[in-house]
N, C-alpha and C. Protein backbone atom coordinates (compact mmCIF):
# COMPACT_ATOMS: atom_id res chain seq x y z
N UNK A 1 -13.03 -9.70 1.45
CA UNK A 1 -12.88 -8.39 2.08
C UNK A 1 -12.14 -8.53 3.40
N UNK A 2 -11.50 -8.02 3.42
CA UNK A 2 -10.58 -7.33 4.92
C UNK A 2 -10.96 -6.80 5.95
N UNK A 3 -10.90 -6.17 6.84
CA UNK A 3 -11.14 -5.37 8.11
C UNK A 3 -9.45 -4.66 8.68
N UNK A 4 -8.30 -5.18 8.31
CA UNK A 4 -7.23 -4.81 9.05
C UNK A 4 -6.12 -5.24 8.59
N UNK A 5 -5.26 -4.26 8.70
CA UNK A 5 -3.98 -4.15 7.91
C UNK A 5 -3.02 -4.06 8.93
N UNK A 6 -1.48 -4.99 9.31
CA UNK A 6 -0.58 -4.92 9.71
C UNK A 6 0.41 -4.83 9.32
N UNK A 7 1.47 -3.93 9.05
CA UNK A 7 2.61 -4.29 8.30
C UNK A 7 3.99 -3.58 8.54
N UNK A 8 5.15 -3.86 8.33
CA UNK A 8 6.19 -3.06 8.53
C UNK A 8 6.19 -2.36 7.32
N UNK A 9 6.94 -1.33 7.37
CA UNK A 9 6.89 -0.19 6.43
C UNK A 9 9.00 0.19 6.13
N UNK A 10 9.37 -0.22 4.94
CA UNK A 10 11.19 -0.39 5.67
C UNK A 10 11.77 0.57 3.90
N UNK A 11 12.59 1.36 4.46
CA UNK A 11 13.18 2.61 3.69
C UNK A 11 13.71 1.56 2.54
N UNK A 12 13.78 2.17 1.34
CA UNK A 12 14.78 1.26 0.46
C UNK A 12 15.70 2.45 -0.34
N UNK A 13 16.41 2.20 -0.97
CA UNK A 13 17.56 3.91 -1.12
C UNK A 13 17.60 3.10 -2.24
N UNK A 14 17.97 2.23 -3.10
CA UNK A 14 18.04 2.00 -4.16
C UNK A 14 17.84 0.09 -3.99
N UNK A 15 17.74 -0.32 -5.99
CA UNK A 15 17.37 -1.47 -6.33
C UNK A 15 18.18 -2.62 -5.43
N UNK A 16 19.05 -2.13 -5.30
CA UNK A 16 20.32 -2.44 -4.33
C UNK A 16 20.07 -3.12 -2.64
N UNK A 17 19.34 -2.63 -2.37
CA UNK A 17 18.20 -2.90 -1.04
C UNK A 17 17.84 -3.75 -1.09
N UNK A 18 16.98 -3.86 -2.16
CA UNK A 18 15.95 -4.87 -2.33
C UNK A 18 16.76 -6.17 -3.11
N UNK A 19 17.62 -6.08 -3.41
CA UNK A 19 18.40 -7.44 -3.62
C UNK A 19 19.29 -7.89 -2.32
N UNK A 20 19.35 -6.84 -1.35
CA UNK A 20 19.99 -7.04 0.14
C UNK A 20 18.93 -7.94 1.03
N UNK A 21 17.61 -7.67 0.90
CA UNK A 21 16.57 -8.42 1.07
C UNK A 21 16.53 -9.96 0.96
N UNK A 22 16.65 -9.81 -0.37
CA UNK A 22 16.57 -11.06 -0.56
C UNK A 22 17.79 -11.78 -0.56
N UNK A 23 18.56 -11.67 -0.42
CA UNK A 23 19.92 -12.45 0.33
C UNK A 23 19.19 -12.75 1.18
N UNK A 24 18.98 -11.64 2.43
CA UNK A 24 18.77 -12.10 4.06
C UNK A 24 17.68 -13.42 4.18
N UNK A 25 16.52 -13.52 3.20
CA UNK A 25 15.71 -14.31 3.21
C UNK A 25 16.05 -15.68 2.89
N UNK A 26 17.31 -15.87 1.80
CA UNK A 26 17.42 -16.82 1.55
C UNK A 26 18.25 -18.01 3.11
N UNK A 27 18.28 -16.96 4.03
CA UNK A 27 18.52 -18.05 5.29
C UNK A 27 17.25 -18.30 6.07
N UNK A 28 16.36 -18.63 5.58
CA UNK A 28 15.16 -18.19 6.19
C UNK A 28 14.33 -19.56 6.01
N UNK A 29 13.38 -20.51 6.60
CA UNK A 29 12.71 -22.05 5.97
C UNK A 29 11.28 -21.09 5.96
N UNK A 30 11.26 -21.22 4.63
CA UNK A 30 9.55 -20.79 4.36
C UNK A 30 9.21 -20.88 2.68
N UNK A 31 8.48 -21.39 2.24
CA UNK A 31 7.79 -21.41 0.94
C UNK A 31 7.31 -20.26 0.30
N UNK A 32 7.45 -19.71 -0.88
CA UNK A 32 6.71 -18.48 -1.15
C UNK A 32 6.38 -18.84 -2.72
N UNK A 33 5.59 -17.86 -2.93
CA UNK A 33 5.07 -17.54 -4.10
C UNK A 33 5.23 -16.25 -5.29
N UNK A 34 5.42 -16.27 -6.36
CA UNK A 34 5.83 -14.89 -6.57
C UNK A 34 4.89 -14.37 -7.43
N UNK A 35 4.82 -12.93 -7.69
CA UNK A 35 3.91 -12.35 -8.89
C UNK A 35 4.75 -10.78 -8.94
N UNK A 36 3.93 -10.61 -10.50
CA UNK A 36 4.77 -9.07 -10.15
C UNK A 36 3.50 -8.41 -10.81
N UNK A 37 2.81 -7.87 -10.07
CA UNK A 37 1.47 -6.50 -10.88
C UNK A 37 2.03 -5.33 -10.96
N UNK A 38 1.54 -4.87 -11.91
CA UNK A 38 1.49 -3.36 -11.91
C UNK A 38 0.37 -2.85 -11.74
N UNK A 39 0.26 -1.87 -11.11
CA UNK A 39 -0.50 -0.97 -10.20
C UNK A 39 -1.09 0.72 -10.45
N UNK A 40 -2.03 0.97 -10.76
CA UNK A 40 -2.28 2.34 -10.66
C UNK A 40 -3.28 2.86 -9.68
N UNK A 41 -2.92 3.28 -8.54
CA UNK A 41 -3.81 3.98 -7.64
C UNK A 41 -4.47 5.42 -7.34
N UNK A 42 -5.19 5.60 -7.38
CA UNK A 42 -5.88 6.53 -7.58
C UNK A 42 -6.65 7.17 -6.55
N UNK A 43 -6.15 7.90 -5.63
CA UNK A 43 -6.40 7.89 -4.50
C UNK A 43 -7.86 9.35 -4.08
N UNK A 44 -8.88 9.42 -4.28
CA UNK A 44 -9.89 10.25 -3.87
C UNK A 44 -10.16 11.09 -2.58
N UNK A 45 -10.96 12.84 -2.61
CA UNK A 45 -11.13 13.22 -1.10
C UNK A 45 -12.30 14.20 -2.38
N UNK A 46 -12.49 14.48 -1.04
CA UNK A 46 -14.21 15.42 -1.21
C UNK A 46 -13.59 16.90 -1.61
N UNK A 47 -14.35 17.95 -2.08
CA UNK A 47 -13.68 18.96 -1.97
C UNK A 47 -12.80 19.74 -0.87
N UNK A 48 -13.93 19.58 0.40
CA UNK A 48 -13.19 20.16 1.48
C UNK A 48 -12.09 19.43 1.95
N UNK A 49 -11.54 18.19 1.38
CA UNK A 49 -10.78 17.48 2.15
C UNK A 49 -11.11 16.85 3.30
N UNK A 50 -12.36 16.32 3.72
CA UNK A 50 -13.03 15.59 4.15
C UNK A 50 -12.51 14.44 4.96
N UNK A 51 -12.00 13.79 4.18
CA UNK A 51 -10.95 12.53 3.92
C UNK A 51 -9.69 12.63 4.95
N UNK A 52 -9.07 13.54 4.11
CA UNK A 52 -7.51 13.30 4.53
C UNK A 52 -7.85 14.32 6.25
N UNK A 53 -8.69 15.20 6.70
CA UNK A 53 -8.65 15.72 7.88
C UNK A 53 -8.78 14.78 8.66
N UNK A 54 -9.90 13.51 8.76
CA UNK A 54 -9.77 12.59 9.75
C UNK A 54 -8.65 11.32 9.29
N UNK A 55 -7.61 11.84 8.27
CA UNK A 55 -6.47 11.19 8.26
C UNK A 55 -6.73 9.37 7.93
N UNK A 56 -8.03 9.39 6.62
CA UNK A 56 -8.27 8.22 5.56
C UNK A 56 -8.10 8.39 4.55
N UNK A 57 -8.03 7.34 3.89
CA UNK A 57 -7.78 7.08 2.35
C UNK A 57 -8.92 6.64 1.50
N UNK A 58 -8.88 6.78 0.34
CA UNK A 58 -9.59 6.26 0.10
C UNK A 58 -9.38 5.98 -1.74
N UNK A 59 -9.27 4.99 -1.93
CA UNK A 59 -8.38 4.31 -3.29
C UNK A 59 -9.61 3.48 -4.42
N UNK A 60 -8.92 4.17 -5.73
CA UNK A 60 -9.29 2.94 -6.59
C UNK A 60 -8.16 2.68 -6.74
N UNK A 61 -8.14 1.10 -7.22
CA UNK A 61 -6.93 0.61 -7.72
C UNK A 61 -7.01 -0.20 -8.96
N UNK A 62 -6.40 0.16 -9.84
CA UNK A 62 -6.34 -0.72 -11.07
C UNK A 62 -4.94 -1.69 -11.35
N UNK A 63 -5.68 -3.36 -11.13
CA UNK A 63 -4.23 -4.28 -11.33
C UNK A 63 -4.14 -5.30 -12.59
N UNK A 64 -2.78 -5.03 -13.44
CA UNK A 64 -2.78 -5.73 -14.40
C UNK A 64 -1.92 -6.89 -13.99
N UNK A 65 -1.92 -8.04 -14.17
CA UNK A 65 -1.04 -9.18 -13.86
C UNK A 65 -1.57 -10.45 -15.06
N UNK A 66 -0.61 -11.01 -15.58
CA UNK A 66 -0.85 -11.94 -16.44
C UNK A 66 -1.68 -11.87 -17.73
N UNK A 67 -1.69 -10.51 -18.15
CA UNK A 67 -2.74 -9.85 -19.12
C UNK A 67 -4.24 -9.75 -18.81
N UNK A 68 -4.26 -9.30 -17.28
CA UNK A 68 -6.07 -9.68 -17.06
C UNK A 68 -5.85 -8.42 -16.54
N UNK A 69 -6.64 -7.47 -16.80
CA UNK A 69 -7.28 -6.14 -15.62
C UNK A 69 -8.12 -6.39 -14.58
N UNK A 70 -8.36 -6.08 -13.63
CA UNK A 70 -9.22 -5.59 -12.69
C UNK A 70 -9.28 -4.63 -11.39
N UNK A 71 -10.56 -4.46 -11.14
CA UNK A 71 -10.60 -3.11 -10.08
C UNK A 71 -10.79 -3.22 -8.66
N UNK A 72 -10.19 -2.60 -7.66
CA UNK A 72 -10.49 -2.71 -6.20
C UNK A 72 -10.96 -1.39 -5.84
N UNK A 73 -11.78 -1.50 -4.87
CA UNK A 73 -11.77 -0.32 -4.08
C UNK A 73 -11.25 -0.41 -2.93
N UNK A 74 -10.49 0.63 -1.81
CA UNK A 74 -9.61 0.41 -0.56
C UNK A 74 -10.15 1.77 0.18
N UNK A 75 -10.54 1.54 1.76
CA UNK A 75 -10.69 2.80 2.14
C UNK A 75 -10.05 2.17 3.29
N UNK A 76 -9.15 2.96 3.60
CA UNK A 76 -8.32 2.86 4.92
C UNK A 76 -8.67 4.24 6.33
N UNK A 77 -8.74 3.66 7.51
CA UNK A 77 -8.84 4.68 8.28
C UNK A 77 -7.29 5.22 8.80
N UNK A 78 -7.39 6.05 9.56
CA UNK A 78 -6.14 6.72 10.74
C UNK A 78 -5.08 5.66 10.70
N UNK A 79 -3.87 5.29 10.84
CA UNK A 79 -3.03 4.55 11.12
C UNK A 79 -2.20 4.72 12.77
N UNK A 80 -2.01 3.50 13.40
CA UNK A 80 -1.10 4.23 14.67
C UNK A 80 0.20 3.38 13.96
N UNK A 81 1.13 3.73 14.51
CA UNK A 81 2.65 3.32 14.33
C UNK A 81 3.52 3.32 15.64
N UNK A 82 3.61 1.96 15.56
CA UNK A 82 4.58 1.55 16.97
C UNK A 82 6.16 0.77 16.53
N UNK A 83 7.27 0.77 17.09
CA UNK A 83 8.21 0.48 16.87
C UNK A 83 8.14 0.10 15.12
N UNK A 84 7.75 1.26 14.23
CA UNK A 84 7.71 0.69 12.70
C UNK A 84 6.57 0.05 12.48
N UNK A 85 5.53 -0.87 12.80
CA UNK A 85 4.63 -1.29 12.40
C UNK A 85 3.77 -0.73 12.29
N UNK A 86 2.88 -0.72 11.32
CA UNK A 86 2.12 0.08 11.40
C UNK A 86 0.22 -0.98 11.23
N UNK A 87 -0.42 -0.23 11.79
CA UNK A 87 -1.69 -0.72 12.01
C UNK A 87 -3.08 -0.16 11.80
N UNK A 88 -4.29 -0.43 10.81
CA UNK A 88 -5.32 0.31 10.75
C UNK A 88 -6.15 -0.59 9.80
N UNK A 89 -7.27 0.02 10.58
CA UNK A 89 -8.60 -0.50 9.88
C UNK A 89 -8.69 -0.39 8.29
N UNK A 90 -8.80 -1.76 7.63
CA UNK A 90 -8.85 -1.35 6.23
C UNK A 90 -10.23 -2.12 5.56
N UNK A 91 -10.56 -2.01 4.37
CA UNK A 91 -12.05 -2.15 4.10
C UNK A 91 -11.36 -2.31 2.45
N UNK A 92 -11.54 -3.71 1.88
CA UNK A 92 -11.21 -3.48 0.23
C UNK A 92 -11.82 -4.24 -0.26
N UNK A 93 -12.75 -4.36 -1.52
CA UNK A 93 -13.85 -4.81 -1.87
C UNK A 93 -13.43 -5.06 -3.81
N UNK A 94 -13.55 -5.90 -4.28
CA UNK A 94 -13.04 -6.10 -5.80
C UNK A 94 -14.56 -5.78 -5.90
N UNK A 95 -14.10 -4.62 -7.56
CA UNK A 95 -15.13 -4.21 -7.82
C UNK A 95 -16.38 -4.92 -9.65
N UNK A 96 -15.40 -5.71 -9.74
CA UNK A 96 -15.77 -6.82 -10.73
C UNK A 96 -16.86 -5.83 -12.10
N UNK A 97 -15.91 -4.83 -12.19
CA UNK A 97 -15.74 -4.07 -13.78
C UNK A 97 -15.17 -4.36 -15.40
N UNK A 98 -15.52 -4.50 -15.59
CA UNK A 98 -14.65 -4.96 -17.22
C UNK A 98 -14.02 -3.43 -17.53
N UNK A 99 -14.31 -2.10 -17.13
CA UNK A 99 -13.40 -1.39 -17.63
C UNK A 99 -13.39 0.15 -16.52
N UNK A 100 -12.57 0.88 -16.96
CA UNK A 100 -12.10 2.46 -15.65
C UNK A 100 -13.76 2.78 -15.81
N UNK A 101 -14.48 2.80 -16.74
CA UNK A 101 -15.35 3.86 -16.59
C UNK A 101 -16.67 3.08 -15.16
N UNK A 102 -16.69 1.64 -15.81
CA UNK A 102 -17.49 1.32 -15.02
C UNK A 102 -17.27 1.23 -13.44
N UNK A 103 -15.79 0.91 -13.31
CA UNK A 103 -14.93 0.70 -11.71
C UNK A 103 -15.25 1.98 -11.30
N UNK A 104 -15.21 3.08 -12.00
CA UNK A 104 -15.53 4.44 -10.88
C UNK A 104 -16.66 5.05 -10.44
N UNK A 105 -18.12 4.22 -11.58
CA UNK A 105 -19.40 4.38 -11.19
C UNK A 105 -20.05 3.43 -9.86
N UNK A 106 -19.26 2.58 -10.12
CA UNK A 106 -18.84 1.20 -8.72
C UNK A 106 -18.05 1.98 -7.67
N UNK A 107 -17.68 2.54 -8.07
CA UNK A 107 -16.41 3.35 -7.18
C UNK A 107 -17.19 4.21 -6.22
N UNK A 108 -17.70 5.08 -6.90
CA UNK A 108 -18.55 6.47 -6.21
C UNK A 108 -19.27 5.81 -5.66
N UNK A 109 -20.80 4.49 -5.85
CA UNK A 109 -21.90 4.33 -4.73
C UNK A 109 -21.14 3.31 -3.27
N UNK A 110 -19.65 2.22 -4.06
CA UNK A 110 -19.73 2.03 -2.57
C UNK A 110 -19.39 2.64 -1.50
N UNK A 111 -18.06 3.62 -1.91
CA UNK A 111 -17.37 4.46 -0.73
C UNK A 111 -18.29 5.44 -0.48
N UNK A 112 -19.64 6.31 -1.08
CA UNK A 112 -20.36 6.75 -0.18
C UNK A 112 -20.89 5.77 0.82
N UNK A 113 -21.13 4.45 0.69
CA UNK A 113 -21.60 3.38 1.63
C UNK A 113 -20.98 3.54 2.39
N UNK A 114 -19.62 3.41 2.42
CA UNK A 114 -18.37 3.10 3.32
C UNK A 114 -18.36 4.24 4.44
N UNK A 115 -18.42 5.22 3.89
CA UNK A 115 -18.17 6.91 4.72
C UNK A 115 -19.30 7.65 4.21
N UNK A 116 -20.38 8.10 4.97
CA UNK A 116 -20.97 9.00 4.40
C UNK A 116 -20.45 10.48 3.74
N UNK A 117 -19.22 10.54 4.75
CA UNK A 117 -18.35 12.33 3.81
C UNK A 117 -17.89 11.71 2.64
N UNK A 118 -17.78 10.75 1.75
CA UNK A 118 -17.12 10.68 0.71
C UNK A 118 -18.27 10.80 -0.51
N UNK A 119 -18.79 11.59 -0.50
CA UNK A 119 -19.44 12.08 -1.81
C UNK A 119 -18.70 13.41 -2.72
N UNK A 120 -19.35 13.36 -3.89
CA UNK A 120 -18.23 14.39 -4.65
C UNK A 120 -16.74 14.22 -4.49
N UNK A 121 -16.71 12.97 -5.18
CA UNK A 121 -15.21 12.62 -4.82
C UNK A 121 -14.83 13.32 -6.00
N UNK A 122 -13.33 13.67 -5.80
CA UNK A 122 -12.26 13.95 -7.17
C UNK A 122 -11.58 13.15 -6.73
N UNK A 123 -10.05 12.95 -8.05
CA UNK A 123 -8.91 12.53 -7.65
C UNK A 123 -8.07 13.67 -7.24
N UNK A 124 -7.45 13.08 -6.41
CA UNK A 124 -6.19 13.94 -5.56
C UNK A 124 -4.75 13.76 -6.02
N UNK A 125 -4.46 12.88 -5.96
CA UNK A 125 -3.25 11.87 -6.60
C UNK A 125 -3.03 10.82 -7.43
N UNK A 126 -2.15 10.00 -8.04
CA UNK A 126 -1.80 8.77 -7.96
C UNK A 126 -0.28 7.92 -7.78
N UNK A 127 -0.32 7.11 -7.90
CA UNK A 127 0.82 6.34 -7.81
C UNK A 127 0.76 4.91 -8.79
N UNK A 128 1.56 5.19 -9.22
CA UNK A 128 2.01 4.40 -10.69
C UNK A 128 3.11 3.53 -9.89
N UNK A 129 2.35 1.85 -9.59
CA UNK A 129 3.65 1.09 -8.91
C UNK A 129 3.96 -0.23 -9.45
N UNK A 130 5.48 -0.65 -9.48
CA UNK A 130 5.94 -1.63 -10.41
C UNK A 130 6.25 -3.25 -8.98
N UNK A 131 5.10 -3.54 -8.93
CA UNK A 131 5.56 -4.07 -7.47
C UNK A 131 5.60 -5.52 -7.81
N UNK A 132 6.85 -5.97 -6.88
CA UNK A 132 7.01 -7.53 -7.15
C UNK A 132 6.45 -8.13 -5.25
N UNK A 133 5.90 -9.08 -5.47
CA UNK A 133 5.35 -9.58 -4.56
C UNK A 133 5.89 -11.17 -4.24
N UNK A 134 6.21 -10.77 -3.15
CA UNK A 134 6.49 -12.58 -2.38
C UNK A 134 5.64 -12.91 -1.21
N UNK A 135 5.18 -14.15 -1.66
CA UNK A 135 3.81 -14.02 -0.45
C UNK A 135 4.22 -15.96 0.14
N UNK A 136 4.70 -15.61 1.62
CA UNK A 136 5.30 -16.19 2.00
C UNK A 136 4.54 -16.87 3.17
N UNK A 137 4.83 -18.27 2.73
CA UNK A 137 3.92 -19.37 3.99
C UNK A 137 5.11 -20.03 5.13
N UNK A 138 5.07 -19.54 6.23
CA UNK A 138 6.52 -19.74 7.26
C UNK A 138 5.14 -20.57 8.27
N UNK A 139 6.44 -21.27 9.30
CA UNK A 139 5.69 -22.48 9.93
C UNK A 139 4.14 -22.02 10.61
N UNK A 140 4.43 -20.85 11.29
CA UNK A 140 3.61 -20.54 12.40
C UNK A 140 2.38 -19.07 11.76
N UNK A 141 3.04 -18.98 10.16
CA UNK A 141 2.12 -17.79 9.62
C UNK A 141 2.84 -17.16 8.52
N UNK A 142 1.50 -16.58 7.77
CA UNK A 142 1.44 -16.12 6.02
C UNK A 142 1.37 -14.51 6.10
N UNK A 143 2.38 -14.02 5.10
CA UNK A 143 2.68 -12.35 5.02
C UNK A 143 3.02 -12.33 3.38
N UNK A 144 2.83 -11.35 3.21
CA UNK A 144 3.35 -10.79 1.64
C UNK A 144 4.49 -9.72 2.04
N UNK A 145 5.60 -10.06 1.05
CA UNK A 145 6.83 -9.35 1.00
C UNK A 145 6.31 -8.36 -0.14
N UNK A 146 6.46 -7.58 -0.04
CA UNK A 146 6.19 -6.28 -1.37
C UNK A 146 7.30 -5.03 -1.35
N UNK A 147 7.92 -5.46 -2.99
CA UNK A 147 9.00 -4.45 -3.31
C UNK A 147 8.42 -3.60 -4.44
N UNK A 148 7.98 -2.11 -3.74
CA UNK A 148 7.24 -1.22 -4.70
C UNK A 148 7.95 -0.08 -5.05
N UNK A 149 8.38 0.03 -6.51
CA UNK A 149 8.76 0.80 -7.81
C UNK A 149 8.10 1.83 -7.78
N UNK A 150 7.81 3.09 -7.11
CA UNK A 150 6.31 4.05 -7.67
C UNK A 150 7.10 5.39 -8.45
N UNK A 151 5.93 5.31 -8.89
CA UNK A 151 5.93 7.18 -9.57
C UNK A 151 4.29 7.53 -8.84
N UNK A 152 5.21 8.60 -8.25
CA UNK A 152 4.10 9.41 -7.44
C UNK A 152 3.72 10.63 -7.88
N UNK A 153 2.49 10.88 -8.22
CA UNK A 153 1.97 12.01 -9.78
C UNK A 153 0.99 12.74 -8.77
N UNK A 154 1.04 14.21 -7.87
CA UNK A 154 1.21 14.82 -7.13
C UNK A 154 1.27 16.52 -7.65
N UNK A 155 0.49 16.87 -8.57
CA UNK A 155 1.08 18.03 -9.32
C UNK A 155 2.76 17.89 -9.82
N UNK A 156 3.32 17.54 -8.97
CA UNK A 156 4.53 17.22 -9.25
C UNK A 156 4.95 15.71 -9.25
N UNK A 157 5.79 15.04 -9.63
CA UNK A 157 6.01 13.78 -10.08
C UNK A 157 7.59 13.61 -8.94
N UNK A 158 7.20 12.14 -7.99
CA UNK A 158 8.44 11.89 -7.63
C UNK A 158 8.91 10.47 -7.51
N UNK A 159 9.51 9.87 -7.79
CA UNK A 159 10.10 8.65 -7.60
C UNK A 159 9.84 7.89 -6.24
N UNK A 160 9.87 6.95 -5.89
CA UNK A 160 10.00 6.23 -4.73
C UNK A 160 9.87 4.43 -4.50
N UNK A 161 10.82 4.89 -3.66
CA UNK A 161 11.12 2.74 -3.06
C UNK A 161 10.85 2.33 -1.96
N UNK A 162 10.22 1.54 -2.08
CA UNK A 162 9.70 0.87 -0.57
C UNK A 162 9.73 -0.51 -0.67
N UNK A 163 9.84 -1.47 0.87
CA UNK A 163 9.60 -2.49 0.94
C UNK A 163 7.87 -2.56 2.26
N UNK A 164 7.25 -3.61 2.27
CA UNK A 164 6.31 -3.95 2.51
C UNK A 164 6.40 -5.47 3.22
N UNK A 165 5.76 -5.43 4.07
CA UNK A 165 6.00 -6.86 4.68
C UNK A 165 4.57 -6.89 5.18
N UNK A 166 3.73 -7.73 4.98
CA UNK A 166 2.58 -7.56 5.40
C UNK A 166 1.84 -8.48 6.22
N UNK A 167 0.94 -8.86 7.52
CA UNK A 167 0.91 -9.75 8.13
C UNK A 167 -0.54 -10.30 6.99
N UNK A 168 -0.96 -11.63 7.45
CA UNK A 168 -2.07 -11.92 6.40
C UNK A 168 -2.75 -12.99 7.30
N UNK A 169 -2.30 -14.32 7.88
CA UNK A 169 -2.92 -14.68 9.21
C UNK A 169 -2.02 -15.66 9.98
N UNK A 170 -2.06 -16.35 10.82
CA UNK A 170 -1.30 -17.17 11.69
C UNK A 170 -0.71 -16.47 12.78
N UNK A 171 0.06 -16.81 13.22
CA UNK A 171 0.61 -16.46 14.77
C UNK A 171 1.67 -14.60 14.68
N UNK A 172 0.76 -13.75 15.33
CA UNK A 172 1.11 -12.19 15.21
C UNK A 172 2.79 -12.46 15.55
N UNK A 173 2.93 -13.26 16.72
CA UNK A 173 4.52 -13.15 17.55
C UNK A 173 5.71 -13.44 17.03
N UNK A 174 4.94 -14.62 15.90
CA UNK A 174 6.02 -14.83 14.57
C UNK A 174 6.33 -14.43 13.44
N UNK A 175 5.50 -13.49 13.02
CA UNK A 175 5.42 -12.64 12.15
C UNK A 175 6.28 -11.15 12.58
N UNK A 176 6.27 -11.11 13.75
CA UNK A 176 6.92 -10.16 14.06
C UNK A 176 8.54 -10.52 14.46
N UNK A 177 8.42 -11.63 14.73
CA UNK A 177 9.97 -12.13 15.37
C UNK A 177 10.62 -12.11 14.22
N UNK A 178 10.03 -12.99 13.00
CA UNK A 178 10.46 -12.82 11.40
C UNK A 178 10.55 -11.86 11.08
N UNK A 179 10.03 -10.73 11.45
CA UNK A 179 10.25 -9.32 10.26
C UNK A 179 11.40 -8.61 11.38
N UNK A 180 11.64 -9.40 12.44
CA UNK A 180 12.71 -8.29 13.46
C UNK A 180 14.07 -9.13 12.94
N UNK A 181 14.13 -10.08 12.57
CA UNK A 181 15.56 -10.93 12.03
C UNK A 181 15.80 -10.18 10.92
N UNK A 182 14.62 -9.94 9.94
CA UNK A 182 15.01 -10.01 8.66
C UNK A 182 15.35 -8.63 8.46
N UNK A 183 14.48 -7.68 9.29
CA UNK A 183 15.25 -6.26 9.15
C UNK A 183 16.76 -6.38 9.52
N UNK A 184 17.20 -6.99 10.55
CA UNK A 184 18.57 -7.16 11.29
C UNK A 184 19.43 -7.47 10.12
N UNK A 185 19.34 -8.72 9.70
CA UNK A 185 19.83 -9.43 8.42
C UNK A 185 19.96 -8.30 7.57
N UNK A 186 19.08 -7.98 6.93
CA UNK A 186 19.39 -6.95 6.03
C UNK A 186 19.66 -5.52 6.06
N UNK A 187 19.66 -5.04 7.26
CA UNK A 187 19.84 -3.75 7.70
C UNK A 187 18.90 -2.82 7.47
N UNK A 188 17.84 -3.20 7.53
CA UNK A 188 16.23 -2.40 7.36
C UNK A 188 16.53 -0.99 8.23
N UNK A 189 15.87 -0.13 8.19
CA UNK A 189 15.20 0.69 8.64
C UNK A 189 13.97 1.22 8.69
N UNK A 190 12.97 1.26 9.22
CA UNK A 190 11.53 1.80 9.27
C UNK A 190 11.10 3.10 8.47
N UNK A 191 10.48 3.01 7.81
CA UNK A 191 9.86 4.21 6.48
C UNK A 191 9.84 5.02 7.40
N UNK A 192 10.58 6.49 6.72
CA UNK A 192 9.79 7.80 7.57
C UNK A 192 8.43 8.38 7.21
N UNK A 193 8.03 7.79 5.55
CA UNK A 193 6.77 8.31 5.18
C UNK A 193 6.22 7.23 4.37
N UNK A 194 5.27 6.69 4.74
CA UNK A 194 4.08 6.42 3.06
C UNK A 194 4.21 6.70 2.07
N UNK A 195 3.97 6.01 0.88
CA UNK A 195 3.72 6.68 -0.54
C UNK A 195 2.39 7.73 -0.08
N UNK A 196 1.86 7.12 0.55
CA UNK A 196 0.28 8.26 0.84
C UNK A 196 1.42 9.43 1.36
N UNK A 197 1.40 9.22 2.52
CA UNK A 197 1.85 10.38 2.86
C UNK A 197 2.98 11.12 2.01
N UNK A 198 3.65 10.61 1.17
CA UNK A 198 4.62 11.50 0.42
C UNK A 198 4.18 12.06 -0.42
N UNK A 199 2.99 11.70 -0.68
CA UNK A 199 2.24 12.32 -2.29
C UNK A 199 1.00 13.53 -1.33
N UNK A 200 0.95 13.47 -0.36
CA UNK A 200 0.17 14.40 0.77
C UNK A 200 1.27 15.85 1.01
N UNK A 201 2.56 14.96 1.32
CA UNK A 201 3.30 15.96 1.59
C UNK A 201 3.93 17.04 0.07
N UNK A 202 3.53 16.63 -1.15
CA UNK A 202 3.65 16.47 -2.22
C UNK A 202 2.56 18.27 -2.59
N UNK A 203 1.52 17.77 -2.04
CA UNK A 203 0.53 18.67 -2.44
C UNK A 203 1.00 19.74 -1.50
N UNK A 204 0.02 19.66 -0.31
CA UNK A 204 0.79 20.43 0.59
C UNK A 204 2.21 22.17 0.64
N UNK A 205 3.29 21.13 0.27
CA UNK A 205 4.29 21.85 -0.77
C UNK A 205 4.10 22.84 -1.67
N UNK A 206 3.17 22.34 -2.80
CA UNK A 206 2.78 23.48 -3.74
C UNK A 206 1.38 24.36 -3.29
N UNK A 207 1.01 23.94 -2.36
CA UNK A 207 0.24 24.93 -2.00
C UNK A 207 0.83 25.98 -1.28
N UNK A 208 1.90 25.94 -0.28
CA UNK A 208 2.39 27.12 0.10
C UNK A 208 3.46 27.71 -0.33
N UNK A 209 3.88 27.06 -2.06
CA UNK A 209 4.49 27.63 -2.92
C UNK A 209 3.49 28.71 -4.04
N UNK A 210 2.54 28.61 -3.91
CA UNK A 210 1.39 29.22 -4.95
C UNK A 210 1.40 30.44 -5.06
């Protein structure tokens, strides 16, 4: 389990990006690892919206990789965002289900644990993501590179690309000096929105279309 999430958040406009990426890396001395999961998130709020007013999340996630399933739960608080990075308390717990029905009866008693407002959960959203992962060991500290494919299912359905750079532990100053080259190198720019938030801004939309 976790406590905290650091990460850059960097626009991608097409597949095209993300092979610009990885050019820039290949000038780079660091070891990595690769995987590619697919992802279905499933993101929960109370009726009143409970949740998203004090601006948390709160996720099941279902990951297939190598023909094995299994379930997480993720509840994230508020995020602040400084020059692109972004930062917040996160809480994710594998929920060690053999299948959806049981992960969401696991689902419902811990995140009432987690937050007492999260009872009577529904789903709100999801995001359907095709993500390839590079999880990278550099001299002074370990991050995951994440290039995520989504379909964002929102009453309405929208596409989206993102890259992910994520800190994981060793030295913060190098992790950041690394992700300020590699944006440079590749001509990054800083996300204007989240998949959360795009699938927020998603709803939103059709409500004051109704």
């Amino acid at each position: 389990m976790s406590d905290k999430e650091t990460e850059y958040k960097w626009q991608i406009a097409s597949q095209a990006d993300f092979e610009g990426i990885k050019e820039a890396l290949s000038s780079f001395d660091y070891s990595c690892a690769l995987s590619a999961p697919n992802l279905l998130d499933t993101y929960f709020d109370t009726p009143d919206s409970a949740l998203s007013a004090e601006k948390s999340a709160l996720r099941l996630r279902r990951i297939k990789l190598a023909g094995r399933t299994r379930y997480e739960l993720t509840f994230k608080s508020a995020s602040s965002i400084v020059d692109g990075l972004a930062r917040r308390r996160e809480i994710t717990m594998p929920l060690n289900c053999a299948n959806r029905k049981e992960a969401l009866k696991k689902f419902r008693a811990e995140a009432s644990a987690l937050n007492p407002k999260a009872v009577n959960l529904k789903p709100i959203f999801s995001i359907e993501n095709k993500r390839r992962v590079w999880y990278i060991r550099a001299k002074d500290f370990e991050a995951e590179l994440s290039f995520d494919d989504c379909l964002i299912k929102a009453r309405r359905r929208q596409r989206m690309l993102e890259a992910e750079f994520e800190f994981k532990n060793g030295k913060m100053s190098s992790f950041k000096a690394f992700a300020a080259r590699l944006a440079e190198r590749a001509g990054l720019k800083a996300a204007v929105k989240s998949k959360v938030a795009t699938a927020r801004g998603l709803l939103a939309e059709d409500k004051i279309n109704v």
